[in-house]
N, C-alpha and C. Protein backbone atom coordinates (compact mmCIF):
# COMPACT_ATOMS: atom_id res chain seq x y z
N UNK A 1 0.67 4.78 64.21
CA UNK A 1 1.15 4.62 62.87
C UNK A 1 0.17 3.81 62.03
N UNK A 2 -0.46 2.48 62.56
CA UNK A 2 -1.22 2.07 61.89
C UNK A 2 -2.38 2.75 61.80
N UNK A 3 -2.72 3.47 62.40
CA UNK A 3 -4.23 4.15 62.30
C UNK A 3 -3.77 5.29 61.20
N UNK A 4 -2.56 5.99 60.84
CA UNK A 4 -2.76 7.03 59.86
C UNK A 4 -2.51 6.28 58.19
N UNK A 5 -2.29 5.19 58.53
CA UNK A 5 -2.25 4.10 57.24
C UNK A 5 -3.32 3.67 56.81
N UNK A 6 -4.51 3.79 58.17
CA UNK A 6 -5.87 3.24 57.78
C UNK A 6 -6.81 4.46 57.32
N UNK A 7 -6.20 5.36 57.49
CA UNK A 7 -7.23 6.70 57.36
C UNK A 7 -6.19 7.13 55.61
N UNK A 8 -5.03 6.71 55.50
CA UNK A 8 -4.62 6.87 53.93
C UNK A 8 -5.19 5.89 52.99
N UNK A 9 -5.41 4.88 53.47
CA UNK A 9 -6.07 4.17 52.80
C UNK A 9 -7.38 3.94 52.57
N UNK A 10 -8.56 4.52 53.53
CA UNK A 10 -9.69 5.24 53.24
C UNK A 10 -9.96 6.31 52.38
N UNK A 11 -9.12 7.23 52.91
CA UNK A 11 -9.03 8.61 51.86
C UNK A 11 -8.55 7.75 50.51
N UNK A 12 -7.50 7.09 50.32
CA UNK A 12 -7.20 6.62 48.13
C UNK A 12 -8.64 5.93 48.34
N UNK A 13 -9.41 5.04 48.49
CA UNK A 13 -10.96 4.43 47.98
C UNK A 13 -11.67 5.36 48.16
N UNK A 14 -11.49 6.25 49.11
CA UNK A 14 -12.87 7.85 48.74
C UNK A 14 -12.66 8.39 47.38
N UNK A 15 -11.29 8.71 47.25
CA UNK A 15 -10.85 9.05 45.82
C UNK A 15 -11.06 8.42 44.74
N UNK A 16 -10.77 7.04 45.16
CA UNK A 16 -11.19 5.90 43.47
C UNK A 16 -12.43 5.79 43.22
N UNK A 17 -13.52 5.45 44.58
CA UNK A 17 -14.48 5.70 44.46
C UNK A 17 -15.31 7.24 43.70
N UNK A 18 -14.65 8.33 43.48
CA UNK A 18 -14.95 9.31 43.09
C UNK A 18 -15.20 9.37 42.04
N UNK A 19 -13.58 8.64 41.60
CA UNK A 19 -13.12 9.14 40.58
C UNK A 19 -14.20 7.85 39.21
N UNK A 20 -14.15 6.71 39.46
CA UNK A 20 -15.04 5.68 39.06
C UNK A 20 -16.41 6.53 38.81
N UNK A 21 -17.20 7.06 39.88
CA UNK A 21 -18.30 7.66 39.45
C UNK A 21 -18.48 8.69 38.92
N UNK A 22 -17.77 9.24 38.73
CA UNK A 22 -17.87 10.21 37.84
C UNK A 22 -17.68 9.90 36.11
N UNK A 23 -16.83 8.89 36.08
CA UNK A 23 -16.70 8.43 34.71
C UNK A 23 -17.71 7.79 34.41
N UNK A 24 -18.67 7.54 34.86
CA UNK A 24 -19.39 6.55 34.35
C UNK A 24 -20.84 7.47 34.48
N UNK A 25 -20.64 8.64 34.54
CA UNK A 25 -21.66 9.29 33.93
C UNK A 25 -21.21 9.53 32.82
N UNK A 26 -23.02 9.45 31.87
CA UNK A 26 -23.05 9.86 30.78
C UNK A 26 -22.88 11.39 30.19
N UNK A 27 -22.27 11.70 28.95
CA UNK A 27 -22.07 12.77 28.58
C UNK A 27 -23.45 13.03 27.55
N UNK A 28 -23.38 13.99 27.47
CA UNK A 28 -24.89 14.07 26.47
C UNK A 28 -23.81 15.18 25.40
N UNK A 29 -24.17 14.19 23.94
CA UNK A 29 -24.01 15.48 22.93
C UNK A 29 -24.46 15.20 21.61
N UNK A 30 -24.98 16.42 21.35
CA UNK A 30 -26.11 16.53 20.12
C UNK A 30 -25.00 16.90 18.54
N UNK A 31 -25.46 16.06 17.88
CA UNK A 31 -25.21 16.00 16.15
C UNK A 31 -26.09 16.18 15.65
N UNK A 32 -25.48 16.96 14.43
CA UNK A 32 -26.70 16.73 13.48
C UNK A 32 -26.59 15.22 12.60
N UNK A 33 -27.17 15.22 11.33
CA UNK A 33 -27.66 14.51 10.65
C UNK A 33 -25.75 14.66 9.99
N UNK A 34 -25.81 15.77 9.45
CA UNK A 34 -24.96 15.90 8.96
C UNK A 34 -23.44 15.41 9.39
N UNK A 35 -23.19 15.91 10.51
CA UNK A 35 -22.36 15.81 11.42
C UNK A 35 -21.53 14.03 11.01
N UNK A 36 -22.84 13.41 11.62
CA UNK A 36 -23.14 12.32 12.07
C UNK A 36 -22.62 11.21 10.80
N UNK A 37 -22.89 11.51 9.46
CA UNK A 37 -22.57 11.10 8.44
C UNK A 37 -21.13 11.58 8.01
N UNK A 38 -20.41 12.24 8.92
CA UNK A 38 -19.29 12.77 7.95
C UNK A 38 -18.56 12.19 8.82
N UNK A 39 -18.70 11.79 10.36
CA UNK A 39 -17.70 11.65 11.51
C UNK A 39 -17.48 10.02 10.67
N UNK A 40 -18.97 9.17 10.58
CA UNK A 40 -18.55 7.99 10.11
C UNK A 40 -18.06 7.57 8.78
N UNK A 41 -18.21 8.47 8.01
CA UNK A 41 -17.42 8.52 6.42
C UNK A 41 -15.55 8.36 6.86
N UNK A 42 -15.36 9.45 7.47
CA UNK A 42 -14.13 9.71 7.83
C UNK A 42 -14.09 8.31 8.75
N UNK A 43 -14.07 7.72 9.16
CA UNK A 43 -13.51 6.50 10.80
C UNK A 43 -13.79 5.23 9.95
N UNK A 44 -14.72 4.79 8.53
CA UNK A 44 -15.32 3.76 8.28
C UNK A 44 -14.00 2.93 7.36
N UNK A 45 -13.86 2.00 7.62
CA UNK A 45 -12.77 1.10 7.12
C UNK A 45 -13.14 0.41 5.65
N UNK A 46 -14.52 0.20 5.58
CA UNK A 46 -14.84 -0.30 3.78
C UNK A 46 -14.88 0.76 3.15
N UNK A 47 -14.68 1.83 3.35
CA UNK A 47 -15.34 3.24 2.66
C UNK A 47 -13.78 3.74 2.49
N UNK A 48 -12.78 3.42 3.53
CA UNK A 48 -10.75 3.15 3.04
C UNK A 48 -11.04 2.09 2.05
N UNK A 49 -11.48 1.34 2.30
CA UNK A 49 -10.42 0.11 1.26
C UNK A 49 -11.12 0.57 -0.33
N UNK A 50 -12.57 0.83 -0.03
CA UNK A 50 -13.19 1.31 -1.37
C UNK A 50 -12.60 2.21 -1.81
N UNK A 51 -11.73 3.47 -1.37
CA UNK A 51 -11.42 4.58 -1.98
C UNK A 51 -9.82 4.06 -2.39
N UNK A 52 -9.03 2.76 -1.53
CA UNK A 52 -8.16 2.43 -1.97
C UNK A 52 -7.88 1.44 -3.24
N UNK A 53 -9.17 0.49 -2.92
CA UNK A 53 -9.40 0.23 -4.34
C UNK A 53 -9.87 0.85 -5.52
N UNK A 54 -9.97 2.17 -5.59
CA UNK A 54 -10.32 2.80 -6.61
C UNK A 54 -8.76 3.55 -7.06
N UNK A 55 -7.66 4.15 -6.38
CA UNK A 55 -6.80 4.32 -6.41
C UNK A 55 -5.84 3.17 -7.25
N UNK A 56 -5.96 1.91 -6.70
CA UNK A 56 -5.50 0.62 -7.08
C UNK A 56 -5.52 0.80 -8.83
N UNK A 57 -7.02 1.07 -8.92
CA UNK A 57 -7.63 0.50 -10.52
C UNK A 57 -6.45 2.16 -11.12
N UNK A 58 -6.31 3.20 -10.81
CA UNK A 58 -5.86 4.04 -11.62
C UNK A 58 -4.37 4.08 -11.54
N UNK A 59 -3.58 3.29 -10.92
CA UNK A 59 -2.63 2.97 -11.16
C UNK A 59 -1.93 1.94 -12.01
N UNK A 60 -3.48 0.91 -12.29
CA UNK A 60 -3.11 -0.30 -12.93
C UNK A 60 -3.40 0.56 -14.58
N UNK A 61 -4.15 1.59 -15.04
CA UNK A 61 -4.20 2.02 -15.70
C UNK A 61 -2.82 2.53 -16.31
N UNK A 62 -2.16 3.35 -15.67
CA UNK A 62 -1.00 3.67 -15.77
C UNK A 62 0.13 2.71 -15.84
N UNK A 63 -0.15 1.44 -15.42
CA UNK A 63 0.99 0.23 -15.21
C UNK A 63 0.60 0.09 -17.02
N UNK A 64 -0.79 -0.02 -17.30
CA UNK A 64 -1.15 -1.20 -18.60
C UNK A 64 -0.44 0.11 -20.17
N UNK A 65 -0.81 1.32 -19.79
CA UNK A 65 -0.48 2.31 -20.69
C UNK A 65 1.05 2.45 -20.54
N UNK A 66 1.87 1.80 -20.15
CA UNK A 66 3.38 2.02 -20.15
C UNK A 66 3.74 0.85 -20.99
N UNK A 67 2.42 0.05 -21.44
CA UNK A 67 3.27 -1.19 -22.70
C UNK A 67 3.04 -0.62 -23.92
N UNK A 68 2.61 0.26 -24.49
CA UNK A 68 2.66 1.52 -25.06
C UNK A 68 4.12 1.79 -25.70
N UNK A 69 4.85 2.34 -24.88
CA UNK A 69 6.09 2.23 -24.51
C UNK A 69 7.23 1.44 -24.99
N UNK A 70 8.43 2.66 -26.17
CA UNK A 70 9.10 0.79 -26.34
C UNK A 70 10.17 0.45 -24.74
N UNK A 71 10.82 -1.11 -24.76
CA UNK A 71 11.52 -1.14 -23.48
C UNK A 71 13.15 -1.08 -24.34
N UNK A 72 13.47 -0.43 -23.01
CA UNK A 72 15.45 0.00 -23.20
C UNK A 72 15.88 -0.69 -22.31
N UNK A 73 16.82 -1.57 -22.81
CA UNK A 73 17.44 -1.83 -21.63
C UNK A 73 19.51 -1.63 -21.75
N UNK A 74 20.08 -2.45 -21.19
CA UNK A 74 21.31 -2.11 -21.18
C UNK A 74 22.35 -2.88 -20.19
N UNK A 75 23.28 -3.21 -20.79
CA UNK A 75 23.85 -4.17 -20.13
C UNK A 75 25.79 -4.25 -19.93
N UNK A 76 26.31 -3.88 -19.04
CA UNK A 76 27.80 -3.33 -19.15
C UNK A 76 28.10 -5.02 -18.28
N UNK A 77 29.47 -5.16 -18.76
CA UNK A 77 30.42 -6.12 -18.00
C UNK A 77 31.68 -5.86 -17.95
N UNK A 78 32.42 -6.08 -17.44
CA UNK A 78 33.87 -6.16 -17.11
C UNK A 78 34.65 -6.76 -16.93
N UNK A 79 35.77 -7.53 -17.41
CA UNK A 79 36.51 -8.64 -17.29
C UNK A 79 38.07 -8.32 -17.09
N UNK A 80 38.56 -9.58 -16.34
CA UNK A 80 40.08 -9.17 -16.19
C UNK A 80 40.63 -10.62 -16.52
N UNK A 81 41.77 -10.49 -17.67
CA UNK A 81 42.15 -11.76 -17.89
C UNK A 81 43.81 -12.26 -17.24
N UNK A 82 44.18 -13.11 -17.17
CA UNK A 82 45.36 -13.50 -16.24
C UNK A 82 45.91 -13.83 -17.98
N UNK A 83 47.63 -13.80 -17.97
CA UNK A 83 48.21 -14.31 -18.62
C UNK A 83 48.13 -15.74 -18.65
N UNK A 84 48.40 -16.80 -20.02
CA UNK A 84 48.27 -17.66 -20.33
C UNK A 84 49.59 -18.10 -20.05
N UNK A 85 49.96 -19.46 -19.23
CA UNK A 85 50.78 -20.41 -19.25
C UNK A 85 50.41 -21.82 -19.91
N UNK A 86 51.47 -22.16 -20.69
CA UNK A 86 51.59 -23.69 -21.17
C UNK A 86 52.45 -24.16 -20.52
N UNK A 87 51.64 -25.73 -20.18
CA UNK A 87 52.71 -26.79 -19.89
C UNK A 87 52.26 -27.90 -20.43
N UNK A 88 53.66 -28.67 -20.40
CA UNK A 88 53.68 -29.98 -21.00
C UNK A 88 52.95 -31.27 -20.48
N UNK A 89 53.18 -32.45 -20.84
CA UNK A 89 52.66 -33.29 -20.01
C UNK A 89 52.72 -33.77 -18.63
N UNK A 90 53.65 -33.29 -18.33
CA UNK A 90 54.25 -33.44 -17.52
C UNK A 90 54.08 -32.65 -16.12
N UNK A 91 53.61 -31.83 -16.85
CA UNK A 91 53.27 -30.21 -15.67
C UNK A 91 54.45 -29.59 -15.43
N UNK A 92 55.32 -29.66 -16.30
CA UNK A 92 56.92 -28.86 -16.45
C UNK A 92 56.35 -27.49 -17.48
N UNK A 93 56.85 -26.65 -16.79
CA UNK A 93 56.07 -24.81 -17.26
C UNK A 93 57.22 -25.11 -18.95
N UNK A 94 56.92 -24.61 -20.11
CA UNK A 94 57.61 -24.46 -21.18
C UNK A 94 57.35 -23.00 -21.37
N UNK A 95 56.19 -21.91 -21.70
CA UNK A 95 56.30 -20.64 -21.72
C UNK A 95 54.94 -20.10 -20.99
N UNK A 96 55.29 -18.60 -21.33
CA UNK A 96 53.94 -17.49 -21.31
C UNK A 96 53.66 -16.90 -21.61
N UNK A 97 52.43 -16.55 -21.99
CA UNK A 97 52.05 -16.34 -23.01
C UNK A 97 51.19 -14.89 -22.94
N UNK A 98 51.73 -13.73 -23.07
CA UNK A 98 51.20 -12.52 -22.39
C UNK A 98 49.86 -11.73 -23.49
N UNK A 99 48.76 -11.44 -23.01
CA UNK A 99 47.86 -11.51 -23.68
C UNK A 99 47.09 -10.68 -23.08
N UNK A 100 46.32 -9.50 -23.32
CA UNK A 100 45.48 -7.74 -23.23
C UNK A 100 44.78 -8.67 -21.53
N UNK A 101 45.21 -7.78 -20.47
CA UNK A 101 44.38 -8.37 -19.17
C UNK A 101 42.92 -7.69 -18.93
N UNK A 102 42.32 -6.76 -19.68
CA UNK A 102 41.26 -6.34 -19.36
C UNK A 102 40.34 -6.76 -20.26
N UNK A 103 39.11 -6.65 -20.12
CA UNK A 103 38.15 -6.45 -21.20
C UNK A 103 36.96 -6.03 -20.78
N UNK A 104 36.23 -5.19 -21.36
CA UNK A 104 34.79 -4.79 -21.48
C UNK A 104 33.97 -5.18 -21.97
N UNK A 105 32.51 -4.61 -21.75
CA UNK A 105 31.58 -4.90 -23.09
C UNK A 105 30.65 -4.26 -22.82
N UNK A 106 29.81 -3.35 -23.54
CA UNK A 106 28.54 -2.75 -23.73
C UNK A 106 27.29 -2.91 -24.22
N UNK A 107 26.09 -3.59 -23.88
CA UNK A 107 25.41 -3.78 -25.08
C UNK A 107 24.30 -2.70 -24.63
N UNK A 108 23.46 -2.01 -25.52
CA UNK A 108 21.93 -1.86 -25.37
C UNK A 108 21.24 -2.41 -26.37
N UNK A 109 19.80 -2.69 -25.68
CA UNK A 109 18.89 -3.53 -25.97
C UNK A 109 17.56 -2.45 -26.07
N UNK A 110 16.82 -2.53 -27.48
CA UNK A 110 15.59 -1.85 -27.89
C UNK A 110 14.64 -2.47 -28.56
N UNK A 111 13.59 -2.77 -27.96
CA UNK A 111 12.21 -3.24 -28.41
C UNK A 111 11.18 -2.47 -28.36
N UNK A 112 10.42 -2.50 -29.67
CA UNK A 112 9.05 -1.69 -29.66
C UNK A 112 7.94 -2.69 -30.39
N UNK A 113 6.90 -2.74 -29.64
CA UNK A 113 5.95 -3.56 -29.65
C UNK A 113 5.17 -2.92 -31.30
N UNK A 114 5.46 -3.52 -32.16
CA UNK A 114 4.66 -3.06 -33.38
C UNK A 114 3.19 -3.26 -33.71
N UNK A 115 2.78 -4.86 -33.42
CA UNK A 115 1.47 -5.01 -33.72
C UNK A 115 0.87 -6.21 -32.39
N UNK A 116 0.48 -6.24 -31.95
CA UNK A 116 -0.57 -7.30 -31.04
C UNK A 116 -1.68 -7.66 -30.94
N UNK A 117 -2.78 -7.08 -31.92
CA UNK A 117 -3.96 -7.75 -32.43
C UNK A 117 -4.42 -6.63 -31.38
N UNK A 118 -4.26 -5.21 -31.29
CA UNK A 118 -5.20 -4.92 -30.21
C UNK A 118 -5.22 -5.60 -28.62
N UNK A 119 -4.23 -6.11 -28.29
CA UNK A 119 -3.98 -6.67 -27.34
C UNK A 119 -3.96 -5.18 -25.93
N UNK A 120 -3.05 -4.70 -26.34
CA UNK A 120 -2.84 -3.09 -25.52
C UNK A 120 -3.88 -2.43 -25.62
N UNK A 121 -4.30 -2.05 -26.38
CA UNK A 121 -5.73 -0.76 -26.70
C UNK A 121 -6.97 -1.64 -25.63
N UNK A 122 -6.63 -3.42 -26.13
CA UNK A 122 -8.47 -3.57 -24.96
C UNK A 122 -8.25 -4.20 -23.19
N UNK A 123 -6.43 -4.08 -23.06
CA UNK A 123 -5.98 -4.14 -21.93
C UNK A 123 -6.49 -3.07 -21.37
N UNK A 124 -5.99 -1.58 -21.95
CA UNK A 124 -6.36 -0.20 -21.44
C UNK A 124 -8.17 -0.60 -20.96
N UNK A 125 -8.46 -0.44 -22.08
CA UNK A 125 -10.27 -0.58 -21.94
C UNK A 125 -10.38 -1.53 -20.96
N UNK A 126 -9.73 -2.47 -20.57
CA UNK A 126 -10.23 -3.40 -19.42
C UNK A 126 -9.95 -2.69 -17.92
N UNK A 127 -8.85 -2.52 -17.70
CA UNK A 127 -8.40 -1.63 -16.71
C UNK A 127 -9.11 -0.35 -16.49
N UNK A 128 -9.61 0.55 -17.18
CA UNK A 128 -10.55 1.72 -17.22
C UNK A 128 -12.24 1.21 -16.91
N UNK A 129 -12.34 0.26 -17.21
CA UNK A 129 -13.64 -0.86 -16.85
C UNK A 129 -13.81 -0.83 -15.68
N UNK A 130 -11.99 -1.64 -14.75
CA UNK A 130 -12.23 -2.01 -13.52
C UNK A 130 -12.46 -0.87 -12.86
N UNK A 131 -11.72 0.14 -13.10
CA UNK A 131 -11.40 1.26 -12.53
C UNK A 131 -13.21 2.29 -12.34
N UNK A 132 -13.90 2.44 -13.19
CA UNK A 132 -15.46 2.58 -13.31
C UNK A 132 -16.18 1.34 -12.49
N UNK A 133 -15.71 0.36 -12.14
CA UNK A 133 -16.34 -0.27 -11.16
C UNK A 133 -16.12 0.06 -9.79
N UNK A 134 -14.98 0.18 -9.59
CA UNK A 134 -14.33 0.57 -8.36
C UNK A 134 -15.12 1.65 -7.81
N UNK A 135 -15.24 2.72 -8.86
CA UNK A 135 -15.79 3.83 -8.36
C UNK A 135 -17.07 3.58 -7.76
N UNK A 136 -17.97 2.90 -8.75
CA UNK A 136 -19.16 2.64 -8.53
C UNK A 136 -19.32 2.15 -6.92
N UNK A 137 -18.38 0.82 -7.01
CA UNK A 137 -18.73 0.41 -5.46
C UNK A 137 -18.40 1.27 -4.71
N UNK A 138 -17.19 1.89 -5.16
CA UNK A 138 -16.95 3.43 -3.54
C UNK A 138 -18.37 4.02 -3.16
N UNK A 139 -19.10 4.02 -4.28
CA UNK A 139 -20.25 5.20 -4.15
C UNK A 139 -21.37 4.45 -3.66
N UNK A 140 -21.76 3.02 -3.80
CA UNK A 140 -22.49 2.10 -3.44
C UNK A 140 -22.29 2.32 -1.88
N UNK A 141 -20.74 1.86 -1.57
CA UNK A 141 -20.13 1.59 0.00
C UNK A 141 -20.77 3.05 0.40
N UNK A 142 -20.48 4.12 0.30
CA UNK A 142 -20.88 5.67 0.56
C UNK A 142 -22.29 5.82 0.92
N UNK A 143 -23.14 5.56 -0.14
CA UNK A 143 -24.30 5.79 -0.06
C UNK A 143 -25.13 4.24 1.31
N UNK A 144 -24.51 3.13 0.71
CA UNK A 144 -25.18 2.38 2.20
C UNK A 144 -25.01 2.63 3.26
N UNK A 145 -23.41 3.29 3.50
CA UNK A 145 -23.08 4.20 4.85
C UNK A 145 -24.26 5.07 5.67
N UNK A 146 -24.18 5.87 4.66
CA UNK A 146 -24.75 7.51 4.77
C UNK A 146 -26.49 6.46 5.53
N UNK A 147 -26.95 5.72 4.83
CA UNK A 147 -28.46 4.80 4.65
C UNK A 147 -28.35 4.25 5.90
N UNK A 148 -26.93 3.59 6.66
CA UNK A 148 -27.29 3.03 8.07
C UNK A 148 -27.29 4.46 9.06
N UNK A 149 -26.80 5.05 8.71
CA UNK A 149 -25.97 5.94 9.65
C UNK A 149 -27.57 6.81 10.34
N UNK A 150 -28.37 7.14 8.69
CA UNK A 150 -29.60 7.72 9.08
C UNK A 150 -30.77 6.84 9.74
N UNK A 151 -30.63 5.46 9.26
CA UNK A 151 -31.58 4.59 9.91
C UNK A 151 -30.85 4.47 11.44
N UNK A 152 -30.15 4.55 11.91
CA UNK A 152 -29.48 4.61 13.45
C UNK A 152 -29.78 5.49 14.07
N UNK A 153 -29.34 6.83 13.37
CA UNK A 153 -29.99 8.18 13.70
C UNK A 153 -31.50 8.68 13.86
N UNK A 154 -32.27 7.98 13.38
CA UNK A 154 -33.67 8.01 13.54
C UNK A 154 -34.60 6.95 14.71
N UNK A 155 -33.76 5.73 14.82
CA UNK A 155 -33.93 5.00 15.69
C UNK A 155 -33.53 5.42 16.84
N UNK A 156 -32.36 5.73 17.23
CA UNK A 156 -32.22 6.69 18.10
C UNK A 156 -33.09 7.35 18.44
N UNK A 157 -33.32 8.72 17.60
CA UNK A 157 -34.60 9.58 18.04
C UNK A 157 -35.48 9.23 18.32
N UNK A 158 -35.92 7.93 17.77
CA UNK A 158 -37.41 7.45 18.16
C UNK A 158 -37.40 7.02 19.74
N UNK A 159 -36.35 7.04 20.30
CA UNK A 159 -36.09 6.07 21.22
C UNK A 159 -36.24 7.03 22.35
């Protein structure tokens, strides 16, 4: 019994042993140039946040162009009133005094921004600013990408 325990347990390390060397050969595989620049465009995390900060700036565009806009607002309540009792000094009840138990109320509320010195028009222009920067750096982040990716790729080859 112990000897077919020692020959199972030879055979699993023939196996691990196998299986270990084989992984640890290298795979060989050829990219192009092209390839090579698009795998790391797609996987690169500043080249997300750049395209998310460019997204960012065109939403803030859309946030700043909604003061544009007049605001509505609106406001409901509801009330319930108890009948009124009087008493004396005494705290001896004398009457009651029966009086409408509900009440409502409705208001709406409308503002429109008439004049602000241009305040809105060079908000827009500021936000459309950031937003043309944003881009810029996306394309900055892009293009230094693409610039390591080929200096790696050539070093490589040289190698």
């Amino acid at each position: 019994m112990k000897l077919v325990k020692k020959i199972n347990f030879v055979l699993v390390l023939l196996g691990l042993s196998y299986q270990v060397g084989n992984a640890q050969q290298l795979q060989e595989r050829i990219m192009t140039v092209q390839e090579l620049a698009e795998s790391v465009q797609n996987n690169n995390i500043q080249l997300k946040l750049a395209t998310t900060s460019v997204e960012v700036a065109d939403a803030r565009i859309g946030e700043v162009k909604i003061n544009r806009l007049p605001d509505i607002g609106t406001d409901v309540s509801a009330f319930h009133l108890g009948d009124v009792r009087i008493y004396d000094t005494n705290f001896n009840k004398l009457q009651t005094v029966d009086i409408p138990n509900f009440g409502n109320q409705f208001n709406v509320n409308v503002s429109q921004l008439l004049f602000a010195g241009g305040k809105i028009n060079k908000s827009i222009k500021l936000a459309e600013m950031s937003k043309t920067l944003s881009e810029n750096q996306l394309n900055d982040t892009d293009q230094g990408i693409k610039l390591s990716v080929m200096e790696l790729y050539l070093n490589l080859y040289n190698l």
